[in-house]
C-alpha atoms as a PDB file:
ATOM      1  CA  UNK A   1     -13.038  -5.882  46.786  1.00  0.00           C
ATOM      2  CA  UNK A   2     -14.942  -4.493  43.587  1.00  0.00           C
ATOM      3  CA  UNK A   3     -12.117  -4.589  40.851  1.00  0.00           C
ATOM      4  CA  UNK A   4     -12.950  -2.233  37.256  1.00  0.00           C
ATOM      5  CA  UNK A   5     -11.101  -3.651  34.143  1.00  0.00           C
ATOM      6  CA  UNK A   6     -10.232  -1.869  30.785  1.00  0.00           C
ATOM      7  CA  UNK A   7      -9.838  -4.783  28.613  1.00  0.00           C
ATOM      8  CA  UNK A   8      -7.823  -4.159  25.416  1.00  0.00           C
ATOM      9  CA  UNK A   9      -7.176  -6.509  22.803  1.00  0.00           C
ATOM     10  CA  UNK A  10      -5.745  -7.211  19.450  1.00  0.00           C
ATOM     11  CA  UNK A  11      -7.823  -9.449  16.900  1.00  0.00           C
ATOM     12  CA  UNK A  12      -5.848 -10.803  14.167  1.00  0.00           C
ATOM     13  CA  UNK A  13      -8.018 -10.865  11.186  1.00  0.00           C
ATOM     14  CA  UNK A  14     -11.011  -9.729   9.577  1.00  0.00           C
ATOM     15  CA  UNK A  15     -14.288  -8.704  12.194  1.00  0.00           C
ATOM     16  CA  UNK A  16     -17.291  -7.817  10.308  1.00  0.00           C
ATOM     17  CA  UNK A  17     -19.933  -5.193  12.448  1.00  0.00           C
ATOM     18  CA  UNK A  18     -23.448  -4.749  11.580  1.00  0.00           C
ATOM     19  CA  UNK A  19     -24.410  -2.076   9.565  1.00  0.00           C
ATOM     20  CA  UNK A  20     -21.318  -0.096  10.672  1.00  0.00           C
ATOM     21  CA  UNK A  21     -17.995   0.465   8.396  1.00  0.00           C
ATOM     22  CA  UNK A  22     -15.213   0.836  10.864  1.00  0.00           C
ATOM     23  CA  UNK A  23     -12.542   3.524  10.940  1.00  0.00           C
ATOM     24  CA  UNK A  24      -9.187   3.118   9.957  1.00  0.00           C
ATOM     25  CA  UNK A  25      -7.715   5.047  12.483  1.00  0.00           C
ATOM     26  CA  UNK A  26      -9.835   6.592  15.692  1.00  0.00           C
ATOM     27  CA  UNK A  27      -8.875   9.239  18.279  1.00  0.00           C
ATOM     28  CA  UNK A  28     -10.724   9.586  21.232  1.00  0.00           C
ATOM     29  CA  UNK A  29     -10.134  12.992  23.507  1.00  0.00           C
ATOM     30  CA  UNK A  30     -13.429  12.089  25.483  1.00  0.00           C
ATOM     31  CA  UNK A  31     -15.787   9.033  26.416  1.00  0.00           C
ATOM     32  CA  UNK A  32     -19.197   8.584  25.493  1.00  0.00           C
ATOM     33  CA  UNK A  33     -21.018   5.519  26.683  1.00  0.00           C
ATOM     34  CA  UNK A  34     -19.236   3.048  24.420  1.00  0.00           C
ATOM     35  CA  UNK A  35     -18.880  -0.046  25.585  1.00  0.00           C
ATOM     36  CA  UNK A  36     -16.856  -1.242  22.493  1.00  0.00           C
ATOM     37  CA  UNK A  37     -14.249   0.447  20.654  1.00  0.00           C
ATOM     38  CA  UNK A  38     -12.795  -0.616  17.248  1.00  0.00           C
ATOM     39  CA  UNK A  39     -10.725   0.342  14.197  1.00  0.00           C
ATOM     40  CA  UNK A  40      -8.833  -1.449  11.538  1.00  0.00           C
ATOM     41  CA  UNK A  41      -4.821   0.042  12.782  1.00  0.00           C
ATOM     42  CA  UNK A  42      -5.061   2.104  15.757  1.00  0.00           C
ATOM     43  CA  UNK A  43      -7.236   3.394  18.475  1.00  0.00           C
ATOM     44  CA  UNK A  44      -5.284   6.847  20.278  1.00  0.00           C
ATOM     45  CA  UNK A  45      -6.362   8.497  23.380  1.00  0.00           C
ATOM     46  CA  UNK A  46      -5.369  12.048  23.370  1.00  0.00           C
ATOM     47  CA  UNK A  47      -4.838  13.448  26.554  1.00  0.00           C
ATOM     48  CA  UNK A  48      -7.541  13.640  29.157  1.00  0.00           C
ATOM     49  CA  UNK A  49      -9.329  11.218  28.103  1.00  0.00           C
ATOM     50  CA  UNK A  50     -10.688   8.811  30.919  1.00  0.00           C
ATOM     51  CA  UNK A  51     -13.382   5.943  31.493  1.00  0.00           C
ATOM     52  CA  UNK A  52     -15.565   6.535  34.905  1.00  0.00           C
ATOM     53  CA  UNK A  53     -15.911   3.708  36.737  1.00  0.00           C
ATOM     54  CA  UNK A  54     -18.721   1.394  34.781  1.00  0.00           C
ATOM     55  CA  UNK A  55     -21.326  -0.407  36.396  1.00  0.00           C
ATOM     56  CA  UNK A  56     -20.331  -3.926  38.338  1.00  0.00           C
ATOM     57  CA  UNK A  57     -20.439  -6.490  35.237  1.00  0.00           C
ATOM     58  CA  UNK A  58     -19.862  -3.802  32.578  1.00  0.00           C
ATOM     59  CA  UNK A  59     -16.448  -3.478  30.348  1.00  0.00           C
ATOM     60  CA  UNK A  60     -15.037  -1.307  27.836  1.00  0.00           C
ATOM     61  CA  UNK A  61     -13.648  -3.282  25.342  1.00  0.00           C
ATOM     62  CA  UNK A  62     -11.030  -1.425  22.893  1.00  0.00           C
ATOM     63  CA  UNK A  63      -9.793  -3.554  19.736  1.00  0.00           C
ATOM     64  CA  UNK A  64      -7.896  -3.463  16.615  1.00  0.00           C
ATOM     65  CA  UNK A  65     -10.083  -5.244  14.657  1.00  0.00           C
ATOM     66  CA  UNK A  66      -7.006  -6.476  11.848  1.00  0.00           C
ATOM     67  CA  UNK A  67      -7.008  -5.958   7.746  1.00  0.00           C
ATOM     68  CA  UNK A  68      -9.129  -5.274   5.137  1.00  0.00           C
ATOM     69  CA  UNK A  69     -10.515  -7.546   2.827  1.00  0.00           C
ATOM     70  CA  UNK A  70      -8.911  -8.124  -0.199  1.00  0.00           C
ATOM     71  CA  UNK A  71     -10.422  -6.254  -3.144  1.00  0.00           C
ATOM     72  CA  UNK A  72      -8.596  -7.466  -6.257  1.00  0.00           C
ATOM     73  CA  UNK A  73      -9.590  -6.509 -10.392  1.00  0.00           C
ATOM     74  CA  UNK A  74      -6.759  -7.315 -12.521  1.00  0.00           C
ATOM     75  CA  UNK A  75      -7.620  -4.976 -15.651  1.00  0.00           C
ATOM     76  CA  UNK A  76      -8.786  -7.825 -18.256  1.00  0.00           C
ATOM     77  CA  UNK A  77      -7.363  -6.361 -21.523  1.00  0.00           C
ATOM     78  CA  UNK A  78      -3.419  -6.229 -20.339  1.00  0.00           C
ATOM     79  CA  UNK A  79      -1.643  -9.183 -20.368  1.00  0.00           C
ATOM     80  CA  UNK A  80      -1.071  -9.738 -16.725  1.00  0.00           C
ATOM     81  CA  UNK A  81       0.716 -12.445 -14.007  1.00  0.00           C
ATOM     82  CA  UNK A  82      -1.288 -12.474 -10.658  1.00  0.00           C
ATOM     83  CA  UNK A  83       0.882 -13.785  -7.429  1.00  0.00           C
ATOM     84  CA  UNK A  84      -0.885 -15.052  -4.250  1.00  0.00           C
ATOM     85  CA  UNK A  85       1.369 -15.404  -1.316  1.00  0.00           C
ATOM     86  CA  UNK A  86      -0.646 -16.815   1.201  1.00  0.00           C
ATOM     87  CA  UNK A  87       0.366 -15.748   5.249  1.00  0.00           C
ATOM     88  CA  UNK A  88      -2.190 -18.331   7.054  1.00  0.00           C
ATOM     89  CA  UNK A  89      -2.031 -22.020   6.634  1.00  0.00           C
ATOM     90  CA  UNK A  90      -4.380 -24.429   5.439  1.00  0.00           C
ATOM     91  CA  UNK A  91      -4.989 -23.277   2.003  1.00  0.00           C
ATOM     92  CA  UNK A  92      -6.207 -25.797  -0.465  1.00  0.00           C
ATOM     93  CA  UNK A  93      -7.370 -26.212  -4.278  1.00  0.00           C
ATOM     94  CA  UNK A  94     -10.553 -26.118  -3.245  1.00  0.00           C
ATOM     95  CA  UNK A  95     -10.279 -22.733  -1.334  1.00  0.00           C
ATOM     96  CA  UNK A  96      -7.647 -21.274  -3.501  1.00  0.00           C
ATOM     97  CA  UNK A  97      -9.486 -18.041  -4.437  1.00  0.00           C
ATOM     98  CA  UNK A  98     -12.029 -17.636  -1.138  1.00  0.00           C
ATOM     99  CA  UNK A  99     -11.895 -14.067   0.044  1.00  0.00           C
ATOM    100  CA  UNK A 100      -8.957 -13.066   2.874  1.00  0.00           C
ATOM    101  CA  UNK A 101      -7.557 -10.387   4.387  1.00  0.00           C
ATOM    102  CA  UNK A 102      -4.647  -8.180   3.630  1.00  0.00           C
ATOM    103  CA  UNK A 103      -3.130  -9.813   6.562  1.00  0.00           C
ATOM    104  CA  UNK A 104      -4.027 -13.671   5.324  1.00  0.00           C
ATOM    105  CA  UNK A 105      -2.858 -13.064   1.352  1.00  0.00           C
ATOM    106  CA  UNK A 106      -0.529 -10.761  -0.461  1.00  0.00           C
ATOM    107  CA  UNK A 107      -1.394 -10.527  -4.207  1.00  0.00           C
ATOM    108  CA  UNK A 108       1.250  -8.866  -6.756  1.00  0.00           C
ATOM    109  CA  UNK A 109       0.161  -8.118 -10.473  1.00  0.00           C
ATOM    110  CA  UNK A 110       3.273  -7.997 -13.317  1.00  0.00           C
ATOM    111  CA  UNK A 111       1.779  -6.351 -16.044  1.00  0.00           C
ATOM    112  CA  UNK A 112       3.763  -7.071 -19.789  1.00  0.00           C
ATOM    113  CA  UNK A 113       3.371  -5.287 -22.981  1.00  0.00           C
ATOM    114  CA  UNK A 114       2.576  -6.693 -26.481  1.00  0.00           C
ATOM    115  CA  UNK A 115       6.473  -8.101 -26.443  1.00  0.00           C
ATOM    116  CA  UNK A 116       6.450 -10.139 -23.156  1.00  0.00           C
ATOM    117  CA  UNK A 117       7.972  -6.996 -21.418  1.00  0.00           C
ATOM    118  CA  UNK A 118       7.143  -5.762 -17.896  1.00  0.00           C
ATOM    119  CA  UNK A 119       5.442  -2.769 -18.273  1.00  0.00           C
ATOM    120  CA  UNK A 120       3.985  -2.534 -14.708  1.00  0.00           C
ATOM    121  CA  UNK A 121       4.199  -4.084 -11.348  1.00  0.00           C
ATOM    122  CA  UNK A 122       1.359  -3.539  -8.881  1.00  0.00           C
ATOM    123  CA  UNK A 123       1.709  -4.209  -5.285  1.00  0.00           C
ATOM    124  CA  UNK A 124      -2.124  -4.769  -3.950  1.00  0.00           C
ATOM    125  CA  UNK A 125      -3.490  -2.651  -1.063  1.00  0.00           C
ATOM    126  CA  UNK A 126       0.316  -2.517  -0.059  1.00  0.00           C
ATOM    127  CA  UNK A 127       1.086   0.608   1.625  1.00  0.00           C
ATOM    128  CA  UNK A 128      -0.440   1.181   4.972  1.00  0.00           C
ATOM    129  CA  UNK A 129      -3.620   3.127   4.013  1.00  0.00           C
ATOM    130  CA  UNK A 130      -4.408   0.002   1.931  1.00  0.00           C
ATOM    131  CA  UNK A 131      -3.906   1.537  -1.706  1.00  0.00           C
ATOM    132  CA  UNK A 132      -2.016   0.059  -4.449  1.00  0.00           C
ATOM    133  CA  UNK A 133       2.079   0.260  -4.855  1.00  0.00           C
ATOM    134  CA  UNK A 134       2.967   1.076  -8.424  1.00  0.00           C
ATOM    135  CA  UNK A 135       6.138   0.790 -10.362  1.00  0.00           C
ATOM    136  CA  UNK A 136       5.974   2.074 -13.777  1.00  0.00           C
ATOM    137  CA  UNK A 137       8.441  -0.010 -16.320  1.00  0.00           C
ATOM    138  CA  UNK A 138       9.551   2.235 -19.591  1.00  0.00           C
ATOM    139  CA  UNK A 139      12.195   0.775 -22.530  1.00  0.00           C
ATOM    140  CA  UNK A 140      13.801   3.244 -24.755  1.00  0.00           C
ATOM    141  CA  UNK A 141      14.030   2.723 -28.483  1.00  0.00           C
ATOM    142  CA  UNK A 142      16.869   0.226 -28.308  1.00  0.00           C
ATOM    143  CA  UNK A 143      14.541  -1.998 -26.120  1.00  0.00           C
ATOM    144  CA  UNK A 144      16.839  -0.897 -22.823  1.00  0.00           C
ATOM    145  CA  UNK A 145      15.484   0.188 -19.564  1.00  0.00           C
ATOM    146  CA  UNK A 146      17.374   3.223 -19.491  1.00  0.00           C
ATOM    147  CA  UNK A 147      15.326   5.137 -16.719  1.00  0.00           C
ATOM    148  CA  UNK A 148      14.405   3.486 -13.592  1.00  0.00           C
ATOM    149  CA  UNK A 149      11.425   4.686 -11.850  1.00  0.00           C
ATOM    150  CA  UNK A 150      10.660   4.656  -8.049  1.00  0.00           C
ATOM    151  CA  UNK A 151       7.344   2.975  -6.864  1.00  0.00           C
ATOM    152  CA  UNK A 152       4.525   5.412  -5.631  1.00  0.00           C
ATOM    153  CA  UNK A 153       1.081   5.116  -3.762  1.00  0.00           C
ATOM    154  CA  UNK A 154      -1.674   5.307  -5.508  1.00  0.00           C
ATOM    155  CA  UNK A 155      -5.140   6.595  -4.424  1.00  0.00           C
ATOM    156  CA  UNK A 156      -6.911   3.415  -4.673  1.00  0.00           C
ATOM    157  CA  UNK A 157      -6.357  -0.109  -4.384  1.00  0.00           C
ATOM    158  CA  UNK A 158      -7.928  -2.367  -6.245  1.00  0.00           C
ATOM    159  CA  UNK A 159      -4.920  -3.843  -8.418  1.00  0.00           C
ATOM    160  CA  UNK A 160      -5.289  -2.295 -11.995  1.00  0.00           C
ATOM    161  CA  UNK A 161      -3.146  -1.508 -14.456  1.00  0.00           C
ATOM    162  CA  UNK A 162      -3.088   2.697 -14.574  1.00  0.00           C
ATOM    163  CA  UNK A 163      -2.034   3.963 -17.246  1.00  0.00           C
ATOM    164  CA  UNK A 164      -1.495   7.401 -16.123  1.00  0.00           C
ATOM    165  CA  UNK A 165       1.255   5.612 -13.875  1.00  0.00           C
ATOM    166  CA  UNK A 166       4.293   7.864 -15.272  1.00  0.00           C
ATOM    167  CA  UNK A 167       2.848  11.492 -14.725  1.00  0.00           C
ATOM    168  CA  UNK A 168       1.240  10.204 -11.259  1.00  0.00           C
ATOM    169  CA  UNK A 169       4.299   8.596 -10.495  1.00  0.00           C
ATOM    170  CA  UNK A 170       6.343  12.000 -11.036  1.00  0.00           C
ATOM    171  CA  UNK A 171       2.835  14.234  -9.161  1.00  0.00           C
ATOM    172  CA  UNK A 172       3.524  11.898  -6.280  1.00  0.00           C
ATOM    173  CA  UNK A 173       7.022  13.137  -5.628  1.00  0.00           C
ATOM    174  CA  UNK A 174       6.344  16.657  -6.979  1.00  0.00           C
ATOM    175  CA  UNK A 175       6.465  19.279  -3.879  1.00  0.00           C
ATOM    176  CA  UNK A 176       3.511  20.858  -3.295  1.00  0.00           C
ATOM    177  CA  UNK A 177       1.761  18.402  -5.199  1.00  0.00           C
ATOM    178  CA  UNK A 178       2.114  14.919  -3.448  1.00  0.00           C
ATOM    179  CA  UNK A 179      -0.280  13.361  -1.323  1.00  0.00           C
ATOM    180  CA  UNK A 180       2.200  11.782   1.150  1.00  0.00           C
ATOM    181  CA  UNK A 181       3.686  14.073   3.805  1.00  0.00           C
ATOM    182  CA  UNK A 182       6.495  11.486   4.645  1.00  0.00           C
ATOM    183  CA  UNK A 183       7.539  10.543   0.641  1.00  0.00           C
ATOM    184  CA  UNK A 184      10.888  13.084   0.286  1.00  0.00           C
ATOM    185  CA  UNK A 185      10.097  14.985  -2.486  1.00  0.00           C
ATOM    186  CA  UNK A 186      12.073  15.728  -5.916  1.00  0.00           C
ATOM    187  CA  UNK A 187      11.473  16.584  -9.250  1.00  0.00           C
ATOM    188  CA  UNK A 188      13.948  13.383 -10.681  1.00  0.00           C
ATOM    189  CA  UNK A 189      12.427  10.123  -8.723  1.00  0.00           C
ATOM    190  CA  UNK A 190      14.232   8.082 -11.150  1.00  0.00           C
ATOM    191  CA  UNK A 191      18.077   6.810 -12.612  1.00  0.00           C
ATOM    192  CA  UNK A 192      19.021   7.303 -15.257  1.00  0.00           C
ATOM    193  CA  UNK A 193      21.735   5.121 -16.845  1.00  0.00           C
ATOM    194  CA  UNK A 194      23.647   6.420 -20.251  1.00  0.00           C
ATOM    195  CA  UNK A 195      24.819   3.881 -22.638  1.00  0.00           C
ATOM    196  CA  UNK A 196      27.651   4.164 -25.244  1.00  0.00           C
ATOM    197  CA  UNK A 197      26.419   4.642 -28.782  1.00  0.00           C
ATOM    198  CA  UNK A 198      27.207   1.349 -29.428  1.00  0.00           C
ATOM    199  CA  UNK A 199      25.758  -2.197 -30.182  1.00  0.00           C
ATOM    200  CA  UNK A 200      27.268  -3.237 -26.489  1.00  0.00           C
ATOM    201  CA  UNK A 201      25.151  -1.028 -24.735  1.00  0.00           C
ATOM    202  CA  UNK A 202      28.500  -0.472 -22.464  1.00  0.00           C
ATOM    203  CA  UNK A 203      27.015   2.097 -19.204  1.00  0.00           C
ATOM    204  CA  UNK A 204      28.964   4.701 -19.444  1.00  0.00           C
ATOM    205  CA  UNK A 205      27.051   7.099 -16.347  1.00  0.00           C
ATOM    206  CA  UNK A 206      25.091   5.635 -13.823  1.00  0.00           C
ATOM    207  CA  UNK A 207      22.326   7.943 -12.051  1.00  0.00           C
ATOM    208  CA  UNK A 208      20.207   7.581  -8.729  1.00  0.00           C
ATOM    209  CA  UNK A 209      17.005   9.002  -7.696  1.00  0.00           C
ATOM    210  CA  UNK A 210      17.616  13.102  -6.236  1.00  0.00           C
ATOM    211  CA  UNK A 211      18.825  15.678  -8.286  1.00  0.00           C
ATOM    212  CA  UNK A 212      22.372  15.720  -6.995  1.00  0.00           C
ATOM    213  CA  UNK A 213      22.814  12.481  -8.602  1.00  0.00           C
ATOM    214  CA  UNK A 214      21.588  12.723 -11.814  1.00  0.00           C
ATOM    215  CA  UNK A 215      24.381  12.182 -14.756  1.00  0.00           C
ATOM    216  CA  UNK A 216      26.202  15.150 -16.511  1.00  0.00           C
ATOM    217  CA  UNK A 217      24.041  14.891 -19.838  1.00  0.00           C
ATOM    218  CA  UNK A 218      21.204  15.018 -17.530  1.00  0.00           C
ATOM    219  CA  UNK A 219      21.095  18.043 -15.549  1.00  0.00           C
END
């Protein structure tokens, strides 16, 4: 009895294909010849879609071909903290900085100002499109980190320190504005805390992202 297989698989890791920069994401709604199917995160097939019946000794292979590469540039003139947290064994000195995957090594940048202070943290090729997660770090003139900022996507990954990070921070959670359909959007992505006017630096209102929770003073 002549058997037909659709053979799908998952491939942890990095493939590299000839000449040919794979998708992130592919959607099929019709098949054309291919004998192998790939994309970095997901393959969909909408509906009627459908594979005739190959040839005896053909397949259709469909795979998920893994993570991108790591593409890391620290920006040389900030005074910077790079963290490697590795996800695969067998590591060494010797292969310390060889190039991985997103899915083999996590790298975090802390960023600090002319005081020591974090200024920045930057979360390489973190969110799912494989840009950069930024949290922008602010002191008021008391030295006190009075406003809290969310962390937003950037547009590119590549670990640098932006310095633009405050207005794109507040553009990425700005209706009409932001480039992320599924980031809830408001015009105060930050808390606020109010201190006493005092050497103590007592908190005397406490704020949370939204407007609804901003404090008194504040709205």
């Amino acid at each position: 009895m002549k058997k037909n297989f659709l053979t799908l698989t998952s491939l942890f890791g990095f493939v590299a294909v000839q000449g040919q920069r794979l998708p992130q994401d592919t959607s099929l709604s019709s098949y054309s010849n291919q004998t192998n199917i790939q994309a970095l995160r997901s393959i969909t097939l909408t509906n009627g879609f459908y594979i005739p019946a190959p040839a005896p000794g053909k397949t259709v292979t469909m795979s998920i071909t893994g993570f991108q590469n790591l593409v890391s540039t620290p920006t040389a003139g900030q005074n910077y903290i790079l963290t490697k947290t590795f996800r695969s064994p067998g590591v060494t000195l010797a292969t310390l900085n060889a190039q991985r995957t997103i899915g083999d090594e996590n790298q975090s940048i802390q960023y600090f100002d002319g005081l020591g202070r974090p200024s920045q943290t930057v979360q390489l090729m973190a969110s799912p499109t494989y840009k950069d997660i930024v949290q922008h770090i602010e002191y008021d003139g008391f030295g006190r980190e009075s406003t809290k900022y969310l962390a937003y996507g950037e547009k590119s990954g590549n670990g640098s320190f932006r310095a633009s990070a405050k207005s794109t921070q507040s553009d990425f959670y700005k209706d009409g504005v932001g480039w992320d359909a599924a980031a809830v959007k408001t015009p105060n992505p930050y808390a606020v805390t109010v201190f006493e006017n005092s050497p103590l630096n007592r908190v005397q209102q406490q704020g949370a992202p939204g407007s609804p929770w901003q404090p008194s003073a504040n709205r």
